[in-house]
N, C-alpha and C. Protein backbone atom coordinates (compact mmCIF):
# COMPACT_ATOMS: atom_id res chain seq x y z
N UNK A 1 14.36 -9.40 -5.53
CA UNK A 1 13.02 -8.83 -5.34
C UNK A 1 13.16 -7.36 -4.94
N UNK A 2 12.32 -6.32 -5.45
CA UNK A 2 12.24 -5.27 -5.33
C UNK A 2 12.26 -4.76 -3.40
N UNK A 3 12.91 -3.92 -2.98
CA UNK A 3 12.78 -3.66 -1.79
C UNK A 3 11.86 -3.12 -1.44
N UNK A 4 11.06 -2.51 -1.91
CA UNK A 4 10.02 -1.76 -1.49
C UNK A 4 8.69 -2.78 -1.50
N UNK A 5 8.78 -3.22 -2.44
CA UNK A 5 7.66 -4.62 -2.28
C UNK A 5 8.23 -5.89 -1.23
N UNK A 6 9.40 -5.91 -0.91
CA UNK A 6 9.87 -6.62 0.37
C UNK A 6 8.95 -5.89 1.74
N UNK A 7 9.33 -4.74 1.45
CA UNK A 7 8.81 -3.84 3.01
C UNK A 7 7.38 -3.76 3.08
N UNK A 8 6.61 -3.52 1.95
CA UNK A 8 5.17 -3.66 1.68
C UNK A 8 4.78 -5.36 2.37
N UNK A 9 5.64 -6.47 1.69
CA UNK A 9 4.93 -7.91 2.19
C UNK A 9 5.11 -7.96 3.85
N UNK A 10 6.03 -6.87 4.51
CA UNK A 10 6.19 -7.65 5.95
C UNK A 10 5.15 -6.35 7.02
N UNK A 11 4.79 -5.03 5.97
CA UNK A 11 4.02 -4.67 7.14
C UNK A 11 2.38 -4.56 6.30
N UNK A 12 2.25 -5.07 5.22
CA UNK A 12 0.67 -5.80 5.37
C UNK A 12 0.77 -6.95 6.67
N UNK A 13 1.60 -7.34 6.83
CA UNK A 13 1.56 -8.85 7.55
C UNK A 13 1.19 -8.50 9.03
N UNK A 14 1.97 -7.46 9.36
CA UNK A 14 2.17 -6.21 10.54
C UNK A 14 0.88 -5.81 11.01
N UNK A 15 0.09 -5.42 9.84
CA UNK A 15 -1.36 -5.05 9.40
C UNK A 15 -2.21 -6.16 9.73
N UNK A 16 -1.70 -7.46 10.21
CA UNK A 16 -3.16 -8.69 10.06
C UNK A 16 -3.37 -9.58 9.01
N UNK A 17 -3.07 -8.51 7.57
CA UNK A 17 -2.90 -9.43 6.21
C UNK A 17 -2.23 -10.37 6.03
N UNK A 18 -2.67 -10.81 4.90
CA UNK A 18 -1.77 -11.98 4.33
C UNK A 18 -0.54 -11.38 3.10
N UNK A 19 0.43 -11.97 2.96
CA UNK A 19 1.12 -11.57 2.33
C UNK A 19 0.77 -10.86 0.51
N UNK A 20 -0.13 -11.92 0.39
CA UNK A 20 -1.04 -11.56 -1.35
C UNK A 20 -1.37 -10.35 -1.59
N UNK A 21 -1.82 -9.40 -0.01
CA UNK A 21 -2.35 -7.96 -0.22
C UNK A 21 -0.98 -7.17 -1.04
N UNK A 22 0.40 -7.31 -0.66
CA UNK A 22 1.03 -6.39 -0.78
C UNK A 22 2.17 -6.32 -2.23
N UNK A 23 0.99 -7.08 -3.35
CA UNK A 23 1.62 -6.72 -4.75
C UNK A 23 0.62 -5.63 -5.20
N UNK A 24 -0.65 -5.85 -4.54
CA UNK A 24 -1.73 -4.68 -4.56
C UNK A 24 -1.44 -3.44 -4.01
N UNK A 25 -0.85 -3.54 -3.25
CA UNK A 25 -0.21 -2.14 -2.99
C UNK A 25 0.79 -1.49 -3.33
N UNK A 26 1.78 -2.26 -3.71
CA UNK A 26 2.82 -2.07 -4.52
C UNK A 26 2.50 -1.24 -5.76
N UNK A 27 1.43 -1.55 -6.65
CA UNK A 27 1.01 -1.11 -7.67
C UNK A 27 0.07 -0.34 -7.61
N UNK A 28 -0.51 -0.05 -6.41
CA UNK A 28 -1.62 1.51 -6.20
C UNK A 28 -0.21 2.32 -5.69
N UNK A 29 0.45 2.04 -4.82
CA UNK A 29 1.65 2.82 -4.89
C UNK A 29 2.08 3.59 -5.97
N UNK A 30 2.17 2.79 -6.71
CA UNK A 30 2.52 3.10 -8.03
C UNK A 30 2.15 4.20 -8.66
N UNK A 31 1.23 4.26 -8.91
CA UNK A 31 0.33 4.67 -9.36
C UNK A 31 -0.53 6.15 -8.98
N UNK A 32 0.10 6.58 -7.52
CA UNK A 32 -0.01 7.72 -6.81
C UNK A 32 0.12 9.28 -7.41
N UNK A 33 -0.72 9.81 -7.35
CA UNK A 33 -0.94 11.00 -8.47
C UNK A 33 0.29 11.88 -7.01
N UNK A 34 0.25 12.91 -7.69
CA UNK A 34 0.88 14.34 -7.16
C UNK A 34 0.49 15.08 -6.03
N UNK A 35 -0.76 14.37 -5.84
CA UNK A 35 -1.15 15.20 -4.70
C UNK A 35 -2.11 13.92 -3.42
N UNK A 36 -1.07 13.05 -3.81
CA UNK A 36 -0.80 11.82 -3.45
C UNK A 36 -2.28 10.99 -2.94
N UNK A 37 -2.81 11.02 -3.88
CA UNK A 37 -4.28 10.47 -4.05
C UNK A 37 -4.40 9.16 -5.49
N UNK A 38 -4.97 8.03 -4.99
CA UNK A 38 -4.92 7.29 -5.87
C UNK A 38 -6.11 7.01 -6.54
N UNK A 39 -6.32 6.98 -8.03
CA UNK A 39 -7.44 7.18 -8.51
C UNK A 39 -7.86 5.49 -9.21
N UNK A 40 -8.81 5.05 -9.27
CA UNK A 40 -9.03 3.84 -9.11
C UNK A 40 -11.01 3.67 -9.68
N UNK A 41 -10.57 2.91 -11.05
CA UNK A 41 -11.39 2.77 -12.08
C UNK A 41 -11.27 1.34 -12.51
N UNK A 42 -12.49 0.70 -13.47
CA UNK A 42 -12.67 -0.05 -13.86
C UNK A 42 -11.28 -0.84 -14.68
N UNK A 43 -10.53 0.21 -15.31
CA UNK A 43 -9.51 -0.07 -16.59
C UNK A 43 -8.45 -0.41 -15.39
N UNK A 44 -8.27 0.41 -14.63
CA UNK A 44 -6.94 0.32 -13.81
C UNK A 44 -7.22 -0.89 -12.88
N UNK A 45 -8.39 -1.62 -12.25
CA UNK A 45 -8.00 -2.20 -11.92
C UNK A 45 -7.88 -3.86 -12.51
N UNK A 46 -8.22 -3.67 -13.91
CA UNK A 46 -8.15 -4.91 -14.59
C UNK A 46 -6.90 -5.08 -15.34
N UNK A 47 -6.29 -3.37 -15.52
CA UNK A 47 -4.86 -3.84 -15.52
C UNK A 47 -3.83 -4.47 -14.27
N UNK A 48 -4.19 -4.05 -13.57
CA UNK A 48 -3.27 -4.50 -12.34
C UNK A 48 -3.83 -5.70 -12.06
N UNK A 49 -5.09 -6.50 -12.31
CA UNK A 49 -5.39 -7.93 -11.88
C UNK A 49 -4.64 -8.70 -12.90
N UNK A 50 -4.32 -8.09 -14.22
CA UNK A 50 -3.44 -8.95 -15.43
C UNK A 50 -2.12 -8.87 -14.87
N UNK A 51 -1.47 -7.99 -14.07
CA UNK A 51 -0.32 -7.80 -13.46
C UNK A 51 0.02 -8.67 -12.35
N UNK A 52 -1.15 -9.01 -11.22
CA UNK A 52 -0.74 -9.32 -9.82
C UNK A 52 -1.55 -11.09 -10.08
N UNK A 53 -2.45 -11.44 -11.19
CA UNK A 53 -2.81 -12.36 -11.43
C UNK A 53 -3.99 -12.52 -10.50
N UNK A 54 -4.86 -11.30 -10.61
CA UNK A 54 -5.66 -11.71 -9.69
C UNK A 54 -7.27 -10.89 -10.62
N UNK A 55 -8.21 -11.17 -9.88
CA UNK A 55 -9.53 -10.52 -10.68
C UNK A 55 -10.28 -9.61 -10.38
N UNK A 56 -10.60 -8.43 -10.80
CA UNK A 56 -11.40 -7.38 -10.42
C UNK A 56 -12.25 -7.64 -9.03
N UNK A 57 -13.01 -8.78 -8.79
CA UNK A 57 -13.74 -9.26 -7.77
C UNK A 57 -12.40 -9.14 -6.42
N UNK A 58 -11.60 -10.11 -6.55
CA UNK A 58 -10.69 -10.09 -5.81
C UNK A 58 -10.25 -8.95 -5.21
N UNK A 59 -9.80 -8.33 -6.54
CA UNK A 59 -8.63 -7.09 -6.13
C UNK A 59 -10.34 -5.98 -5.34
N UNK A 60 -11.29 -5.92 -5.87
CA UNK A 60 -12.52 -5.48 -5.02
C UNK A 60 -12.59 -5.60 -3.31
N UNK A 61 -12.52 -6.79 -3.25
CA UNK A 61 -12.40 -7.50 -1.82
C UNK A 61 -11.31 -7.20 -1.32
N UNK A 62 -10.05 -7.07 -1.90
CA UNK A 62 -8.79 -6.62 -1.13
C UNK A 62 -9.18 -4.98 -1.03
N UNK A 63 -9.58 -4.43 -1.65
CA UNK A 63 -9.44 -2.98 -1.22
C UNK A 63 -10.64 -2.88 0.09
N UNK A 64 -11.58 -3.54 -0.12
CA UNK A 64 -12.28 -3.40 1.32
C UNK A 64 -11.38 -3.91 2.41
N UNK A 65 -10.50 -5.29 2.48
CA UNK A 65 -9.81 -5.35 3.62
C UNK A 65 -8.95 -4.32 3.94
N UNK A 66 -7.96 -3.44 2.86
CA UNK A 66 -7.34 -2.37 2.82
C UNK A 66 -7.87 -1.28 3.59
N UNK A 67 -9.10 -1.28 3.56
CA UNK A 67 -9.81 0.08 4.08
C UNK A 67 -9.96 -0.54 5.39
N UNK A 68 -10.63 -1.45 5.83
CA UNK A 68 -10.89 -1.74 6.98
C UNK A 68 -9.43 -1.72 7.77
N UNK A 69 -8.80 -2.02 7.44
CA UNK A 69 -7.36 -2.50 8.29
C UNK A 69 -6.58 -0.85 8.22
N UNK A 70 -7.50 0.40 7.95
CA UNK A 70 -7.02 1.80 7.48
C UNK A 70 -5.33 1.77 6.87
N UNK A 71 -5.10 0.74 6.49
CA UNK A 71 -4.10 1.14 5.03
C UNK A 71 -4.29 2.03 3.97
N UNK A 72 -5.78 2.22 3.49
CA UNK A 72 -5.99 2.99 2.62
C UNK A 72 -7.17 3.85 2.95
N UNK A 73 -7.26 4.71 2.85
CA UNK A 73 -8.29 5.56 3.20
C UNK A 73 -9.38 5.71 2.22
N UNK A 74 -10.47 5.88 2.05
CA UNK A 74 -11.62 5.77 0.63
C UNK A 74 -11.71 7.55 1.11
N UNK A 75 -11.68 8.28 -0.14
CA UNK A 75 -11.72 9.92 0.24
C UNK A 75 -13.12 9.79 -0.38
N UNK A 76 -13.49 9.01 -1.74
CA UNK A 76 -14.78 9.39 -2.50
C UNK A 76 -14.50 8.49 -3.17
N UNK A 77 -15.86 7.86 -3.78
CA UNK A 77 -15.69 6.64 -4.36
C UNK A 77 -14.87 6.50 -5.98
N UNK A 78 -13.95 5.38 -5.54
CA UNK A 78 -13.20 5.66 -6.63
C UNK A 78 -11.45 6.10 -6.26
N UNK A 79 -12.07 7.21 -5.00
CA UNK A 79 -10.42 7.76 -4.88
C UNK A 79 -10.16 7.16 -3.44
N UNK A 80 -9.15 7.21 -3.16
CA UNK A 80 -8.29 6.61 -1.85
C UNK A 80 -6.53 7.16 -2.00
N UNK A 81 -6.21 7.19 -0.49
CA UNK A 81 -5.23 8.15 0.34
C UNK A 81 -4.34 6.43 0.56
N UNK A 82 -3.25 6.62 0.60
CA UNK A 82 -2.13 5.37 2.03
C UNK A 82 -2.56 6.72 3.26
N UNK A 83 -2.55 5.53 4.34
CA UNK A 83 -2.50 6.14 5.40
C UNK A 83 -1.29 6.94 5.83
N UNK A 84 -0.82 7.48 6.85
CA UNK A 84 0.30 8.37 6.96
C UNK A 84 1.31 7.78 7.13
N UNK A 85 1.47 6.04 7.03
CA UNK A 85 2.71 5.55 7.49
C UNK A 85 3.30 5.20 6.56
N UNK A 86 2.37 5.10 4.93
CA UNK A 86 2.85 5.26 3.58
C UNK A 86 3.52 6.11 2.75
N UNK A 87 2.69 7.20 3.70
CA UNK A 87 2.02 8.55 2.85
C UNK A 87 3.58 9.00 2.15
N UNK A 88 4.59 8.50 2.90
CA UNK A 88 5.93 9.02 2.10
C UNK A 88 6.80 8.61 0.84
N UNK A 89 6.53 7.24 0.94
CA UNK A 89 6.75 6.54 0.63
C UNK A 89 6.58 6.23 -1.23
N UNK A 90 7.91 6.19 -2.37
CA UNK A 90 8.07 6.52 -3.24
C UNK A 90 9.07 5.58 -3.93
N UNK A 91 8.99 5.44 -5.36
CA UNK A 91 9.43 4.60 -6.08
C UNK A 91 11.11 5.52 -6.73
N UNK A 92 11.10 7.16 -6.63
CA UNK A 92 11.78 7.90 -7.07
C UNK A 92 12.98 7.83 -5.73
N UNK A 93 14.28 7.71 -6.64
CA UNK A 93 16.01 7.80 -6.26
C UNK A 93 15.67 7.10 -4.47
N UNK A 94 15.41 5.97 -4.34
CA UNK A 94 15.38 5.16 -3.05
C UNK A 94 16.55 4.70 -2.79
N UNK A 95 17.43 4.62 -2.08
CA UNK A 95 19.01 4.01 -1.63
C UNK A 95 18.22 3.01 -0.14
N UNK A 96 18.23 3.57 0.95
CA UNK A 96 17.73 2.50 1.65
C UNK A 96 16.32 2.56 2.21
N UNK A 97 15.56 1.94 2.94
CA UNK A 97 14.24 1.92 3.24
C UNK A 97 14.02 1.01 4.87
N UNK A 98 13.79 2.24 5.71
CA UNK A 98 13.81 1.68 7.55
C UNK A 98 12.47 1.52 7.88
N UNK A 99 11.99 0.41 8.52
CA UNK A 99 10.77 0.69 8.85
C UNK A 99 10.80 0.05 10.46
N UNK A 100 10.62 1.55 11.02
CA UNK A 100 10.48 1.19 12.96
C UNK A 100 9.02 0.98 13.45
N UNK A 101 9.24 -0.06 14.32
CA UNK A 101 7.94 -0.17 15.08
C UNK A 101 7.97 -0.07 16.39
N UNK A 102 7.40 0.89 17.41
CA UNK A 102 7.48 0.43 18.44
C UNK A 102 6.52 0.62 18.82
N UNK A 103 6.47 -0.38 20.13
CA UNK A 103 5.20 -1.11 20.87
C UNK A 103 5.23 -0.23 22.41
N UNK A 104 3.95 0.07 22.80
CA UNK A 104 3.84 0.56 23.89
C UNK A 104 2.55 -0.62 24.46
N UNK A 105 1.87 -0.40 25.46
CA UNK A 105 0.89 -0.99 26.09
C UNK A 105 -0.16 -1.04 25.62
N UNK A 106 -0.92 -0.07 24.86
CA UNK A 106 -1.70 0.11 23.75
C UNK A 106 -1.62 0.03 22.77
N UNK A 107 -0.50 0.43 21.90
CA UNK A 107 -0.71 0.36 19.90
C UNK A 107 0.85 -0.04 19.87
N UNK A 108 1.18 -0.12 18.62
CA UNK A 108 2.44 -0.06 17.71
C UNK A 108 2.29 0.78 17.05
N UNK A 109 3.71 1.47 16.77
CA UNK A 109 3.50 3.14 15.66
C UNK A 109 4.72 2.11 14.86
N UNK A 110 4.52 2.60 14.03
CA UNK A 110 5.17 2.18 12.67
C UNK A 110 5.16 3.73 11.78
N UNK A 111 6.88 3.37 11.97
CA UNK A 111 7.15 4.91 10.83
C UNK A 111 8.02 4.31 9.85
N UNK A 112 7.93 4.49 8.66
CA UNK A 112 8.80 4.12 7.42
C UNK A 112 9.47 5.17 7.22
N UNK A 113 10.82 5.23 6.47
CA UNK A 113 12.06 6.34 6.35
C UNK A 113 12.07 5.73 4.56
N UNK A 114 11.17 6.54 3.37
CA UNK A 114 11.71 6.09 2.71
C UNK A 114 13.04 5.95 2.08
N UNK A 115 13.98 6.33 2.82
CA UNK A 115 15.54 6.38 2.67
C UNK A 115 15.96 7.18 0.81
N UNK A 116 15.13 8.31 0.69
CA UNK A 116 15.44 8.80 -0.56
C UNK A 116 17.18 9.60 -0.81
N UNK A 117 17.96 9.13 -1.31
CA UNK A 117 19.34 9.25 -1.89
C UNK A 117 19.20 11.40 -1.70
């Protein structure tokens, strides 16, 4: 299994989610323009429901839990940001991939190292 979709299933989980969110992210990952904004239309997401086996309605409802749980940010309808603990995070020359959490009395920070070669 891909490592990066390993690290995606254990901190949606991190996140509250269920594991199902994080083939959906895997593939808006994907999909991340240049100026690291993800653009998100009718076509794209009925390709990725033929991909993750899931249905426009669905994959609908997951991007609202996405937003609520601020994994993804909504900039304007249509477009959406990963939050900053993504924001690095890349499919290009990956060797290893760290993801720290630490817990204080109030929150957990979670920083990912996409470990780029």
């Amino acid at each position: 299994m891909d490592k990066i979709l390993l690290l995606l299933t254990d901190y949606i989980q991190i996140k509250g989610l269920t594991k199902s969110f994080a083939p959906l992210l895997f593939e808006l990952i994907s999909v991340k323009n240049k100026d690291c904004k993800i653009i998100v239309n009718a076509s794209l997401k009925r390709d990725i429901g033929s991909r993750i086996k899931a249905t426009v309605g669905s994959i609908d409802n997951m991007f609202t839990r996405l937003v609520e749980v601020g994994i993804l940010i909504r900039l304007d309808r249509g477009m959406y940001a990963v939050n900053s603990e993504l924001e690095g995070l890349s499919y290009e020359d990956i060797d290893n991939i760290h993801m720290k959490i630490t817990y204080n009395d109030k929150t957990k920070n979670i920083e990912i190292d996409g470990g780029k070669k």
